[in-house]
Protein backbone atom coordinates (compact mmCIF):
# COMPACT_ATOMS: atom_id res chain seq x y z
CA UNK A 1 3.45 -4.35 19.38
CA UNK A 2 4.94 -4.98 15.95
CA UNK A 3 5.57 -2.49 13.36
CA UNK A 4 2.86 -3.66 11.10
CA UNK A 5 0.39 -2.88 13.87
CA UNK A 6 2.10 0.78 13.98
CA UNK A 7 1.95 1.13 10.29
CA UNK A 8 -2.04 0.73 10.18
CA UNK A 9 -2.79 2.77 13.18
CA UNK A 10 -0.66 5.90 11.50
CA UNK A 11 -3.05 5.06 8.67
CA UNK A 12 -5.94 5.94 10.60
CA UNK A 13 -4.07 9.66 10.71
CA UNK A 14 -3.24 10.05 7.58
CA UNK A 15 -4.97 7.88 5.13
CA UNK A 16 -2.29 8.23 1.88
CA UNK A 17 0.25 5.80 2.07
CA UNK A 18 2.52 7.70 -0.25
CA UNK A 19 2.52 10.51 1.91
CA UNK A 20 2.85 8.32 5.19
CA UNK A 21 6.11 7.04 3.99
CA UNK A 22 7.55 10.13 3.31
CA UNK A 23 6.78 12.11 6.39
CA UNK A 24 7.93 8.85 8.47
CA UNK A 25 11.02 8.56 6.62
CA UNK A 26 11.70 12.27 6.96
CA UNK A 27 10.70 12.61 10.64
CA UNK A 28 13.14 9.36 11.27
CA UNK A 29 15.95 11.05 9.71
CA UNK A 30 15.29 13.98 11.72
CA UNK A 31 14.71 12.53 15.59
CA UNK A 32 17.39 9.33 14.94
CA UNK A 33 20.22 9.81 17.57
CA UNK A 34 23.60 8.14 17.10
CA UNK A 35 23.12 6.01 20.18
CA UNK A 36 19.88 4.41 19.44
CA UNK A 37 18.65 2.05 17.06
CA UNK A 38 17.10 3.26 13.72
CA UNK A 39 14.17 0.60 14.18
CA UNK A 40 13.28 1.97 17.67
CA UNK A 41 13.44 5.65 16.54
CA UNK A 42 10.99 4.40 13.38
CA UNK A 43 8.68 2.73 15.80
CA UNK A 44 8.84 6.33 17.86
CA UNK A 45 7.61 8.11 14.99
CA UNK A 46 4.69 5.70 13.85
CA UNK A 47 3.20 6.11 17.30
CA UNK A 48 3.59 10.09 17.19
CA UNK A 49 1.73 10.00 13.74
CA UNK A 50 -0.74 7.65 15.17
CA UNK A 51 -1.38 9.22 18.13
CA UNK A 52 -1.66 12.80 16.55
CA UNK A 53 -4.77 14.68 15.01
CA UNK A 54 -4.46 14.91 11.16
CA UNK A 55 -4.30 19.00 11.43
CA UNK A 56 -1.12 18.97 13.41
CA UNK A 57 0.65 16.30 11.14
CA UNK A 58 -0.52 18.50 8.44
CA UNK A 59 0.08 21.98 9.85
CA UNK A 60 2.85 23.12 7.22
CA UNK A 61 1.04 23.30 3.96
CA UNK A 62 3.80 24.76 2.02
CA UNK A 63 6.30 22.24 2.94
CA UNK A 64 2.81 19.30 2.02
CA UNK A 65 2.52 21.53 -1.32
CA UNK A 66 5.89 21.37 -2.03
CA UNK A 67 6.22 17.42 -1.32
CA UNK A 68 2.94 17.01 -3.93
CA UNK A 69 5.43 18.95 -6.38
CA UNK A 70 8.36 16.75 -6.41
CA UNK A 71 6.27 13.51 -6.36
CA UNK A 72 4.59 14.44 -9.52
């Protein structure tokens, strides 16, 4: 499966791009261990988002306030 595929299928969780990116970068930085590749840990997190229900990606809506508050 390539990444692209990922990519759209964590869409179908969480429909804002912008927001997407950030809580994949963020949850990459956080579950990345030394010995693995970053790509595979990336991949990791796309299918958690994708396989998730959009309550439980968004369950901590002070941190998801306080993300809208930097971006803007």
């Amino acid at each position: 499966m390539m990444r692209s595929d990922r990519v759209f299928d964590a869409l179908q969780t969480l429909r804002n791009r912008y927001m997407l990116c950030q809580l994949a970068s963020k949850a990459t930085r956080k579950f990345h261990r030394p010995s693995t590749r970053i790509q595979e840990t990336m991949n990791g997190v796309l299918d958690r988002i994708a396989g998730a229900e959009r309550q439980n990606v968004l369950s901590e809506p002070e941190n998801f306030a306080e993300a809208q508050r930097r971006a803007a």
